[in-house]
PDB file of N, CA and C in Angstrom:
ATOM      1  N   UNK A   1     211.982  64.586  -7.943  1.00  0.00           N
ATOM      2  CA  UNK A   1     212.271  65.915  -8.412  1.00  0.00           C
ATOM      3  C   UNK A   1     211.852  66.925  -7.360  1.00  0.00           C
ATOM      4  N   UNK A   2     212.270  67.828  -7.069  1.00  0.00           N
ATOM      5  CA  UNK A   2     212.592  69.035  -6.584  1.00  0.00           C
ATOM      6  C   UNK A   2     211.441  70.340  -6.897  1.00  0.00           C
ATOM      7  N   UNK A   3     211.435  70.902  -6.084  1.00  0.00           N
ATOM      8  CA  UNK A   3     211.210  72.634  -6.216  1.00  0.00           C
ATOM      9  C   UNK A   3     210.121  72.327  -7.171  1.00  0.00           C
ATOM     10  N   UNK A   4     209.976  73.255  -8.303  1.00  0.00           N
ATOM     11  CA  UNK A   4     209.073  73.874  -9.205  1.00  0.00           C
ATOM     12  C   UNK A   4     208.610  72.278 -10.367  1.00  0.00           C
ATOM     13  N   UNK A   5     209.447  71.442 -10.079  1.00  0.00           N
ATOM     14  CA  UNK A   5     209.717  70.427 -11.494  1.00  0.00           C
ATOM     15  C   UNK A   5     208.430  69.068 -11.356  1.00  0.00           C
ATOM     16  N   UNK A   6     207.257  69.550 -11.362  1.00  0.00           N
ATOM     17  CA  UNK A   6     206.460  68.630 -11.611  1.00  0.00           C
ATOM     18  C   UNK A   6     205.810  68.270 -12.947  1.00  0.00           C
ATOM     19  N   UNK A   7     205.818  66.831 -12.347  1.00  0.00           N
ATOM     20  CA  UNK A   7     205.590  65.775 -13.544  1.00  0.00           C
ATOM     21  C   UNK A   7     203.972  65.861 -14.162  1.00  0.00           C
ATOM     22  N   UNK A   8     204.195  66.119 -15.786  1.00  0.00           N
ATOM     23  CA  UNK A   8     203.103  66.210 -16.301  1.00  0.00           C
ATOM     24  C   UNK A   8     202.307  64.626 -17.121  1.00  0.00           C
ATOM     25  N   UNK A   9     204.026  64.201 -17.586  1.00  0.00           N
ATOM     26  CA  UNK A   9     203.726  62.990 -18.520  1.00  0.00           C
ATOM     27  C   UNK A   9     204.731  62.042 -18.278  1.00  0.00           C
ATOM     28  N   UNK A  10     204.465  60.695 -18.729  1.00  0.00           N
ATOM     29  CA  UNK A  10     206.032  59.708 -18.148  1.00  0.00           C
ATOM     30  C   UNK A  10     205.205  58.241 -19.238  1.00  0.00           C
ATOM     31  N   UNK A  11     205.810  58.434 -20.126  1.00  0.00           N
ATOM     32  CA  UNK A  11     205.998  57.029 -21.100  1.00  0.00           C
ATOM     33  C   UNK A  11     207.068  56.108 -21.470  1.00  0.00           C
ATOM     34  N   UNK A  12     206.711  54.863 -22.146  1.00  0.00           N
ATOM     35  CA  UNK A  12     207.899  54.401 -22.602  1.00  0.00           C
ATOM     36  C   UNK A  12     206.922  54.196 -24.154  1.00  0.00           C
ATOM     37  N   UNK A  13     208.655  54.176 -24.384  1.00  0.00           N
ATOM     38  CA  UNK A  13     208.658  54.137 -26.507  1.00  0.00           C
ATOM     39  C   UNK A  13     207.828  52.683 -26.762  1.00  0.00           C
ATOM     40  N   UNK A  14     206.288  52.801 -27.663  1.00  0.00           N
ATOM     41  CA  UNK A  14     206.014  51.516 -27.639  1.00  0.00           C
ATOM     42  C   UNK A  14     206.644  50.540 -28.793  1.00  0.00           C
ATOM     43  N   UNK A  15     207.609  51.482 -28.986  1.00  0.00           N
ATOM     44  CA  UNK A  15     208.641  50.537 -30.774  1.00  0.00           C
ATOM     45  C   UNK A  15     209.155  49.340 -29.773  1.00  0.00           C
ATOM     46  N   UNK A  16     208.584  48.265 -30.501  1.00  0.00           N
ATOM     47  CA  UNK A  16     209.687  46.854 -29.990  1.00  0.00           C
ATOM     48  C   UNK A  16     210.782  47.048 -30.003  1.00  0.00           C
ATOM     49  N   UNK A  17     211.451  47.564 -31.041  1.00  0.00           N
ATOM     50  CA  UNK A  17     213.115  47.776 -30.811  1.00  0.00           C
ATOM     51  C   UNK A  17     213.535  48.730 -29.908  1.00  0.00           C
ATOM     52  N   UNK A  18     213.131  49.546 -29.354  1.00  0.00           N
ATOM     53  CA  UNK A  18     213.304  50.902 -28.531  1.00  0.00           C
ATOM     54  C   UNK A  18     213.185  50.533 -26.908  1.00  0.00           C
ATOM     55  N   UNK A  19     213.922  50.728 -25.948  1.00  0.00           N
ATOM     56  CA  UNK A  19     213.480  50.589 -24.565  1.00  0.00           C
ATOM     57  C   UNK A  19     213.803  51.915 -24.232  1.00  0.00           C
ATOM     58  N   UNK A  20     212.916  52.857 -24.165  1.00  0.00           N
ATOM     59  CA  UNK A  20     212.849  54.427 -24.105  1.00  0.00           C
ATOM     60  C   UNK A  20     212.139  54.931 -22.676  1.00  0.00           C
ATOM     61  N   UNK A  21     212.857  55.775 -21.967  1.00  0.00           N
ATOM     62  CA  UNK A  21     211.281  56.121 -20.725  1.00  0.00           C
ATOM     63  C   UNK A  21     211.627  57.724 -21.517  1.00  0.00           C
ATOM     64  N   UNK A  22     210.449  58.556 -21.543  1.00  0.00           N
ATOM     65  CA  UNK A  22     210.470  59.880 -21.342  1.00  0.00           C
ATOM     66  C   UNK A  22     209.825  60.394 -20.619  1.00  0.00           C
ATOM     67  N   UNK A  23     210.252  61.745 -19.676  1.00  0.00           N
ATOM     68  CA  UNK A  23     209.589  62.227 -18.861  1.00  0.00           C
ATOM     69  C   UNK A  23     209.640  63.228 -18.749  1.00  0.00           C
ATOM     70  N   UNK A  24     208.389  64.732 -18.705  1.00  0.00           N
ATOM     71  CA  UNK A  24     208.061  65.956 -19.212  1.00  0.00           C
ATOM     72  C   UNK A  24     207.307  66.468 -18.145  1.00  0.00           C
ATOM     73  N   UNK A  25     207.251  67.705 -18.182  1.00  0.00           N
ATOM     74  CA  UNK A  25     206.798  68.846 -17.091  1.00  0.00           C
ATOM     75  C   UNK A  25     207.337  69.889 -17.066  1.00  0.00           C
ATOM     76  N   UNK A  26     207.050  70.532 -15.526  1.00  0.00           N
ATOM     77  CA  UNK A  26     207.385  71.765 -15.357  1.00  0.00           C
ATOM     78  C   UNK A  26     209.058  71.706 -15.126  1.00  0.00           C
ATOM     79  N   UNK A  27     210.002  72.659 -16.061  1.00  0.00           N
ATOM     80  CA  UNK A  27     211.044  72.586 -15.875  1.00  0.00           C
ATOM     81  C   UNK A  27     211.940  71.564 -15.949  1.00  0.00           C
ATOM     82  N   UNK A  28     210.907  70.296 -16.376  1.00  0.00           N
ATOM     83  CA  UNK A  28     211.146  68.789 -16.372  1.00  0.00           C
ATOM     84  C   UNK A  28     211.514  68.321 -18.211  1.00  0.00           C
ATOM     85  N   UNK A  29     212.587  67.931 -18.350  1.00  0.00           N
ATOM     86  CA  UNK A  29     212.441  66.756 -19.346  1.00  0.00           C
ATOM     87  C   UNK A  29     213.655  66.179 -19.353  1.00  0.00           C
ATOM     88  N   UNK A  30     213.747  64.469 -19.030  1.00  0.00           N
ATOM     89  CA  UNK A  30     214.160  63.962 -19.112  1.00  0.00           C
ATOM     90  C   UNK A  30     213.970  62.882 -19.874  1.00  0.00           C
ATOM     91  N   UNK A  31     214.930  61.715 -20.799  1.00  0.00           N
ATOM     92  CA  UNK A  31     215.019  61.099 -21.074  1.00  0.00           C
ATOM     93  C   UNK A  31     215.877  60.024 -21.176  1.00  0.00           C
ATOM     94  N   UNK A  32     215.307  58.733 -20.826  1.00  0.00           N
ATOM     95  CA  UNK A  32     216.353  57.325 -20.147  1.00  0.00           C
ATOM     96  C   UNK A  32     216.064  56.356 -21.068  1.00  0.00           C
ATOM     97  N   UNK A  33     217.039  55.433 -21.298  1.00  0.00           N
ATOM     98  CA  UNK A  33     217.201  53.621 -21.751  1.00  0.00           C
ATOM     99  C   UNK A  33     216.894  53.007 -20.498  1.00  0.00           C
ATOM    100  N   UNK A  34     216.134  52.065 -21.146  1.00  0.00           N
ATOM    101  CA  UNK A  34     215.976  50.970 -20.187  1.00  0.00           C
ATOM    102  C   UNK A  34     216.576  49.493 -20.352  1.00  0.00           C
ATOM    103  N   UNK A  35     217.212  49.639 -21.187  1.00  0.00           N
ATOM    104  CA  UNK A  35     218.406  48.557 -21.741  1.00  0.00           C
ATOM    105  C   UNK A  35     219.115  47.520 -20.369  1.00  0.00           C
ATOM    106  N   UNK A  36     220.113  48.810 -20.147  1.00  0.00           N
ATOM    107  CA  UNK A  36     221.098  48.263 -19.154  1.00  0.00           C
ATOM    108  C   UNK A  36     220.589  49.059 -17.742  1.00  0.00           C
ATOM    109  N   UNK A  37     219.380  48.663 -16.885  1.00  0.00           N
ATOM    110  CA  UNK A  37     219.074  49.178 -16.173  1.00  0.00           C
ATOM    111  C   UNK A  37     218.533  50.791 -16.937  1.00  0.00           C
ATOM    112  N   UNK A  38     218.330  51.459 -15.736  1.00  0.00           N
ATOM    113  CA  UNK A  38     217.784  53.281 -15.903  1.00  0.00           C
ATOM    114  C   UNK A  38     219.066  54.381 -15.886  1.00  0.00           C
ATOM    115  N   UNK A  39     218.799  54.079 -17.846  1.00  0.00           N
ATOM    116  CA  UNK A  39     220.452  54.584 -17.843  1.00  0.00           C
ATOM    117  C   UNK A  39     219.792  56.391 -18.696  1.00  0.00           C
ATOM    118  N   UNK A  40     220.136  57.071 -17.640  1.00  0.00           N
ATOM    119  CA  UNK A  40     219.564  59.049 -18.317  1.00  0.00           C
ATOM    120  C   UNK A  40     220.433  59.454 -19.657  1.00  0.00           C
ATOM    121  N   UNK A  41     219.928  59.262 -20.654  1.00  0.00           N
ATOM    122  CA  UNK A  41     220.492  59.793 -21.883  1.00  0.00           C
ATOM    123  C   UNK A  41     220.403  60.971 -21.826  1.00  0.00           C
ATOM    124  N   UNK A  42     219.478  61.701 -21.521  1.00  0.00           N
ATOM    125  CA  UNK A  42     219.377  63.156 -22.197  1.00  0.00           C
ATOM    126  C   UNK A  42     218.735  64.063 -20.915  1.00  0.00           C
ATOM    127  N   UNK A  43     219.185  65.161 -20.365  1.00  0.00           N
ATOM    128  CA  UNK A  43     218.636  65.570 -19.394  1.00  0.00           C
ATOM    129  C   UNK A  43     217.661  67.025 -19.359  1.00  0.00           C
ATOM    130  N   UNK A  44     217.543  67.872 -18.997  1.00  0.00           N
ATOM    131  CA  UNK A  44     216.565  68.856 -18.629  1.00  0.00           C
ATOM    132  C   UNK A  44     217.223  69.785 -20.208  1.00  0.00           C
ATOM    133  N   UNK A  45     216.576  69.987 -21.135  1.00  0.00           N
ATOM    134  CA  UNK A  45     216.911  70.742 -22.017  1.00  0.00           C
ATOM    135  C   UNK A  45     217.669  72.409 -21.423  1.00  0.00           C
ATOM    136  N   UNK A  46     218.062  72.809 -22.179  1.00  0.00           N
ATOM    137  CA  UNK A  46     218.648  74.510 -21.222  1.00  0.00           C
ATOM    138  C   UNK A  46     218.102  75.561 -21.933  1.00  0.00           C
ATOM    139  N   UNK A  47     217.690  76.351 -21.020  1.00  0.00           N
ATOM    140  CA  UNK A  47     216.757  76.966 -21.653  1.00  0.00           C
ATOM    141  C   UNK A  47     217.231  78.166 -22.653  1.00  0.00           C
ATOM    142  N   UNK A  48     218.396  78.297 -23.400  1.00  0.00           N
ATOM    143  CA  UNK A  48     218.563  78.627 -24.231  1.00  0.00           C
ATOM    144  C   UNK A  48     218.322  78.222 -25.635  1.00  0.00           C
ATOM    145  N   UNK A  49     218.183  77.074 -25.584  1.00  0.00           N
ATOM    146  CA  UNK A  49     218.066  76.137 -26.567  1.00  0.00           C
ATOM    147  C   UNK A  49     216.736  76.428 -27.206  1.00  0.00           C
ATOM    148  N   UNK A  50     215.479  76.789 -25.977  1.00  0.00           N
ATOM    149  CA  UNK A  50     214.174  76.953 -26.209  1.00  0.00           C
ATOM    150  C   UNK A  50     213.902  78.699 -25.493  1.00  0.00           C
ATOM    151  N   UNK A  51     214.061  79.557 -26.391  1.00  0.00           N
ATOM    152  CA  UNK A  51     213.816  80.930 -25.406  1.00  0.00           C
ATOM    153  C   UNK A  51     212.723  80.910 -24.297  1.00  0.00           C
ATOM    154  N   UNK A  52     212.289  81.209 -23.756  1.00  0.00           N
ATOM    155  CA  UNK A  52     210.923  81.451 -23.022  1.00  0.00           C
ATOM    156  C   UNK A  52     210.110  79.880 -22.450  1.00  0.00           C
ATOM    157  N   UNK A  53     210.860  79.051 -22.471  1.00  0.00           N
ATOM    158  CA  UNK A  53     209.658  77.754 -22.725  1.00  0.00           C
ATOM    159  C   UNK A  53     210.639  76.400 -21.788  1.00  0.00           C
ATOM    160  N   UNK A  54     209.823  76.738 -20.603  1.00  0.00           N
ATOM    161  CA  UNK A  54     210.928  75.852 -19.356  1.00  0.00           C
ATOM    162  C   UNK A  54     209.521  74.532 -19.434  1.00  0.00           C
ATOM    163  N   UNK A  55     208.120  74.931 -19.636  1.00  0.00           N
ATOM    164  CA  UNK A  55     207.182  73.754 -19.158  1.00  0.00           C
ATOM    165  C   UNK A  55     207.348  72.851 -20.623  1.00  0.00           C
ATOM    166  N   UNK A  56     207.222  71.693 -20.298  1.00  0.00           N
ATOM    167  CA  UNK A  56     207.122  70.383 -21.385  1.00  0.00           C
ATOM    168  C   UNK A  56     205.790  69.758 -21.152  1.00  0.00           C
ATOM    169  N   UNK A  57     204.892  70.292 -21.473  1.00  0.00           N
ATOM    170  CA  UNK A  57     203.520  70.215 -21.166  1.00  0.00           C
ATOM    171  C   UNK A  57     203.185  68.777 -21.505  1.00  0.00           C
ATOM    172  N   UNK A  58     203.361  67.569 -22.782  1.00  0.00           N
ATOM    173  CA  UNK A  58     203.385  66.612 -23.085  1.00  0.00           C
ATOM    174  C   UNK A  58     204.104  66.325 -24.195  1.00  0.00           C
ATOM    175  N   UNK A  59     204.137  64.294 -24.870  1.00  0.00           N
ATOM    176  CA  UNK A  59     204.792  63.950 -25.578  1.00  0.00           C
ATOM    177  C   UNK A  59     204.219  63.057 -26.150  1.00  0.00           C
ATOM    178  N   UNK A  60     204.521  62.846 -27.355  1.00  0.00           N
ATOM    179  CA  UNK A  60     204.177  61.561 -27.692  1.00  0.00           C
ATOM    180  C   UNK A  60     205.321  60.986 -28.583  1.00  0.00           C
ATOM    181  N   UNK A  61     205.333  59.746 -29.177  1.00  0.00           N
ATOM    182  CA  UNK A  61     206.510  58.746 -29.543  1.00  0.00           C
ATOM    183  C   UNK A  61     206.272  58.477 -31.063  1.00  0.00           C
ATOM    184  N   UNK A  62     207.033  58.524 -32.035  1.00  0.00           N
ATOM    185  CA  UNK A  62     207.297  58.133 -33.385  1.00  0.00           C
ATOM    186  C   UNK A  62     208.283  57.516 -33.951  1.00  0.00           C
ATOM    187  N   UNK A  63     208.262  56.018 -33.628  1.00  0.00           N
ATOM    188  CA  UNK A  63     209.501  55.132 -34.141  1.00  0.00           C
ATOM    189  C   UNK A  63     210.625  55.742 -32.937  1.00  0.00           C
ATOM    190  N   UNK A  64     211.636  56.140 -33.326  1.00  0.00           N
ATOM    191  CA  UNK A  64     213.010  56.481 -32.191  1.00  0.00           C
ATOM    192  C   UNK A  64     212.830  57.703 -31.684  1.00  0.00           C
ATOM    193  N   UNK A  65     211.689  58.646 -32.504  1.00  0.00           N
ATOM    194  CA  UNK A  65     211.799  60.394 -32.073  1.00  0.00           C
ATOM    195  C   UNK A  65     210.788  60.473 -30.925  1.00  0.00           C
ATOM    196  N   UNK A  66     210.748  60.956 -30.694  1.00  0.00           N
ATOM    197  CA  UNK A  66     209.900  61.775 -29.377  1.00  0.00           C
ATOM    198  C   UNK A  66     209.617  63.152 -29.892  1.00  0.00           C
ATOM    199  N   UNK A  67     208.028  63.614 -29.647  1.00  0.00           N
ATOM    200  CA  UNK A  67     207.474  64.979 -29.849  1.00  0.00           C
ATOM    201  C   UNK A  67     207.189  65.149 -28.525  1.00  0.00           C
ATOM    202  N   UNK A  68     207.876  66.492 -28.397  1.00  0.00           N
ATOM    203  CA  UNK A  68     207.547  67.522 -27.123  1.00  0.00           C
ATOM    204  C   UNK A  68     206.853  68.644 -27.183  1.00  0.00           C
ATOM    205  N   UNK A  69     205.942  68.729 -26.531  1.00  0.00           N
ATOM    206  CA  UNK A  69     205.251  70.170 -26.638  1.00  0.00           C
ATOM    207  C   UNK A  69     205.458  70.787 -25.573  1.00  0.00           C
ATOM    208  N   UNK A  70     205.595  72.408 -25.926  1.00  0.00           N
ATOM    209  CA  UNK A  70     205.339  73.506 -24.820  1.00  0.00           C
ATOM    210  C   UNK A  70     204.444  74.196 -24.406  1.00  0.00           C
ATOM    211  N   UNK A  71     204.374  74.566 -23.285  1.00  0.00           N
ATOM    212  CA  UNK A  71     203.533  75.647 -23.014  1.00  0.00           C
ATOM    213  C   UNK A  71     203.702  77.106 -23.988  1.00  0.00           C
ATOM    214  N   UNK A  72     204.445  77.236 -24.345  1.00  0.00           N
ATOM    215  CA  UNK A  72     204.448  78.611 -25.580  1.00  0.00           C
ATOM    216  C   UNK A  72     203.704  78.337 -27.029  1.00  0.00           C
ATOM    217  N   UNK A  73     203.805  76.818 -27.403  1.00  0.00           N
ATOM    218  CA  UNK A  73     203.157  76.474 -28.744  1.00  0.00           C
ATOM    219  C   UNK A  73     204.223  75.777 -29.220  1.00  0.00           C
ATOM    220  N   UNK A  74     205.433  75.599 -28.840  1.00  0.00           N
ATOM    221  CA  UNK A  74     206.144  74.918 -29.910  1.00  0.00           C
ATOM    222  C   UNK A  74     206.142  73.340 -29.710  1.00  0.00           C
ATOM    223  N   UNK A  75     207.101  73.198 -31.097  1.00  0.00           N
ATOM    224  CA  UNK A  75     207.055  71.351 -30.681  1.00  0.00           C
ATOM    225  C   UNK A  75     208.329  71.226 -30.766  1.00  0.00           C
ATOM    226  N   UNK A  76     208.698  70.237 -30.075  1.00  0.00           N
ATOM    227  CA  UNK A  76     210.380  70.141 -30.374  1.00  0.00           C
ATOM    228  C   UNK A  76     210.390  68.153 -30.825  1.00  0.00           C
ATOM    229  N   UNK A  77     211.541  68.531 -31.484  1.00  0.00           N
ATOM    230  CA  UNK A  77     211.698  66.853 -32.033  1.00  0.00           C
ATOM    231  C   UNK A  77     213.041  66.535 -31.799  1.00  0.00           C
ATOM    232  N   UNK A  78     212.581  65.104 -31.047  1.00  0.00           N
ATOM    233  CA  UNK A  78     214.144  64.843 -29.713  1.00  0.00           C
ATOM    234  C   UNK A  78     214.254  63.351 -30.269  1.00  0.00           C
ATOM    235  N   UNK A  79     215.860  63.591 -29.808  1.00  0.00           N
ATOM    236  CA  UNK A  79     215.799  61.852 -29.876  1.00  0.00           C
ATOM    237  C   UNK A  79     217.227  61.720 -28.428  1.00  0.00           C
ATOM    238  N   UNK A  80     218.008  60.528 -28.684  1.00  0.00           N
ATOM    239  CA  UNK A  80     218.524  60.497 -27.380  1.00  0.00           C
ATOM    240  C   UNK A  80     219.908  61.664 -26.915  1.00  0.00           C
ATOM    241  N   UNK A  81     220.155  62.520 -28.662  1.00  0.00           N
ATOM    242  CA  UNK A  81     221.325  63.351 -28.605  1.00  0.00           C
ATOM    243  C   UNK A  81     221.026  64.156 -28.708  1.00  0.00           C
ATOM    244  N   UNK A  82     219.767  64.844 -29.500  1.00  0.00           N
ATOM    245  CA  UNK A  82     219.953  66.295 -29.776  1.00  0.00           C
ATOM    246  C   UNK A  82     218.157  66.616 -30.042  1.00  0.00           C
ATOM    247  N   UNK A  83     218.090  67.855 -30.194  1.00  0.00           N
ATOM    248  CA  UNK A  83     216.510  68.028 -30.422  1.00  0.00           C
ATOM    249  C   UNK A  83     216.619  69.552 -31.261  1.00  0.00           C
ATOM    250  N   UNK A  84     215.494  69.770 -31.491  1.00  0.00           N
ATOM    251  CA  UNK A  84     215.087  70.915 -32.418  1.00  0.00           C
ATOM    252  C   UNK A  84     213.946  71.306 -32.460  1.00  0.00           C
ATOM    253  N   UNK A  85     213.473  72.255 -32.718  1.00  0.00           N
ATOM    254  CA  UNK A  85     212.311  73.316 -32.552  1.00  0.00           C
ATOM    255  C   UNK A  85     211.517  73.026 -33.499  1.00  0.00           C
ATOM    256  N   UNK A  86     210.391  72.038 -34.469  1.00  0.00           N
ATOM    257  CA  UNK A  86     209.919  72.331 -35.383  1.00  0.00           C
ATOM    258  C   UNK A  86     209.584  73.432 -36.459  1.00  0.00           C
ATOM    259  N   UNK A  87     210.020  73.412 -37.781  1.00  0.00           N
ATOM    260  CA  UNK A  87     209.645  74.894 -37.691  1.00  0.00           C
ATOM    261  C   UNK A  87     207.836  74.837 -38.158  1.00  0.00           C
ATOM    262  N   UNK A  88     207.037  74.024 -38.098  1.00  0.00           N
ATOM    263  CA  UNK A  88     205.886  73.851 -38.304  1.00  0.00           C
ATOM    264  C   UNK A  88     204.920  74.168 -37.152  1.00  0.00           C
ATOM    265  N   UNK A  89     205.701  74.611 -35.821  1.00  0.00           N
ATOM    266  CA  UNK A  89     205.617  74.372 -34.713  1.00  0.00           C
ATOM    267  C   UNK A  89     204.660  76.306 -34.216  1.00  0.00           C
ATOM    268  N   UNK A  90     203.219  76.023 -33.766  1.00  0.00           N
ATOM    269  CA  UNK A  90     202.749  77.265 -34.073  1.00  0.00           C
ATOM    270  C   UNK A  90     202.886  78.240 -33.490  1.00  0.00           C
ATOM    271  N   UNK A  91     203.874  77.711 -32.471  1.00  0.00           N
ATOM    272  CA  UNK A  91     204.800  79.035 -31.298  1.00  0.00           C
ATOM    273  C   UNK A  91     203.811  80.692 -31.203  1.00  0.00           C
ATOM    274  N   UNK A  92     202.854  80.518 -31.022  1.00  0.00           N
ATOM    275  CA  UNK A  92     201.731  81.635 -31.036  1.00  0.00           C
ATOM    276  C   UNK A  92     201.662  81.826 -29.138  1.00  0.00           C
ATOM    277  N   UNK A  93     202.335  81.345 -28.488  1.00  0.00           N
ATOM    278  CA  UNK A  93     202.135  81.535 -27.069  1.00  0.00           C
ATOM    279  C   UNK A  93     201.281  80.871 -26.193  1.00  0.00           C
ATOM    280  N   UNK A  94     200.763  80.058 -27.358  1.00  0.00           N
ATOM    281  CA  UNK A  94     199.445  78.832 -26.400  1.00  0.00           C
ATOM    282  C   UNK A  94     199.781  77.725 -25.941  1.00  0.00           C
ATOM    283  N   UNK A  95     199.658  76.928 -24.672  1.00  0.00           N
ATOM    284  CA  UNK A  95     200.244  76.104 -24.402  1.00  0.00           C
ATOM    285  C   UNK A  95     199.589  74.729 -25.717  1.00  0.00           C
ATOM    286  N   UNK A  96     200.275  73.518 -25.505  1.00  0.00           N
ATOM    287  CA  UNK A  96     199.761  72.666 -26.441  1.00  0.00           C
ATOM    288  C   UNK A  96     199.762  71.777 -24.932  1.00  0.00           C
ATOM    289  N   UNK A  97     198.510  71.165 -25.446  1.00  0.00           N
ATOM    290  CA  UNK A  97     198.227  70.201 -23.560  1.00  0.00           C
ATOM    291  C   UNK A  97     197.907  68.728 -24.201  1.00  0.00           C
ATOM    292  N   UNK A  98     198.034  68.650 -25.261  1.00  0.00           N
ATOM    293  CA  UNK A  98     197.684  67.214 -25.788  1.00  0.00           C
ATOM    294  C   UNK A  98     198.489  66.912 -27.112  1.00  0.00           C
ATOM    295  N   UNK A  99     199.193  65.884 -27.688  1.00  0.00           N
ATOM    296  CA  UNK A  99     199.621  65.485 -28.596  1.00  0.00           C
ATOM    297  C   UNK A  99     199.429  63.782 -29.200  1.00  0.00           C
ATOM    298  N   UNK A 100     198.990  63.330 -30.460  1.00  0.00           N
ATOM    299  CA  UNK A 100     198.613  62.216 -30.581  1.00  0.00           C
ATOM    300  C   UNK A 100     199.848  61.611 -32.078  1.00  0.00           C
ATOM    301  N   UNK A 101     200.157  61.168 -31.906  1.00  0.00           N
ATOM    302  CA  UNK A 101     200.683  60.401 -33.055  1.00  0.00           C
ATOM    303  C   UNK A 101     199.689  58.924 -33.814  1.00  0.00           C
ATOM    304  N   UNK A 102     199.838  59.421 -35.282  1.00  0.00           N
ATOM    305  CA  UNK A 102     198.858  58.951 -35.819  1.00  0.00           C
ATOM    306  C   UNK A 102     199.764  57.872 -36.887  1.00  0.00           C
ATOM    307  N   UNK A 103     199.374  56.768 -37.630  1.00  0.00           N
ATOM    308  CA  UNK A 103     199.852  55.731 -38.822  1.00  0.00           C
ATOM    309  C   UNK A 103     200.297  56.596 -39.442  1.00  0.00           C
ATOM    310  N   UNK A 104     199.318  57.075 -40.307  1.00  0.00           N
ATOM    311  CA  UNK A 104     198.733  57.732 -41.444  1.00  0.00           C
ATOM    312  C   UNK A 104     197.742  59.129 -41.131  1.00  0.00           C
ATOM    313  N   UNK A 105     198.358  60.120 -42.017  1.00  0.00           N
ATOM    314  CA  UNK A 105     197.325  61.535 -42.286  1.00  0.00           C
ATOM    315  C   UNK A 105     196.510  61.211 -40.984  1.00  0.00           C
TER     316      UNK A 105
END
């Protein structure tokens, strides 16, 4: 990657059924199958989609979804076609620098 687009986070989906890479940062998010080789499903979100909010500060994995956080506060919930803004998401302008996915509560 280029210019401004550094890498904050880079996982794969630990679902047995899932061969997922995701990868998040500045100006950065991408997401690939690892199926048939490193095949890019989903590329750099546009920043209309998310007003104000180019950094993907981190992620973590839930069954097929992926949680993204921003540097503004929000969370977005992605999968390999489409994503969305949580609306639970506390968009107060603070970055979120850590995210954990839990079983249960």
């Amino acid at each position: 990657l280029r210019g401004d687009k550094a890498i904050y986070s880079v996982s794969i989906n630990p679902s047995p059924t899932h061969s997922e890479v995701a990868v998040t940062g500045n100006n950065t998010f991408r997401y690939y199958n690892l199926s048939n080789g490193l095949q890019q499903l989903r590329g750099d979100i546009p920043p209309k989609e998310i007003p104000g909010s180019n950094h993907y500060m981190c992620h973590t994995w839930a069954g097929e979804k992926l949680y993204v956080c921003t540097n503004q506060g929000d969370i977005l919930q992605e999968d390999s076609k489409t994503g969305t803004v949580l609306s639970c998401s506390p968009n107060d302008g603070l970055a979120i620098e850590a995210i954990v996915t839990k079983n249960k509560g």
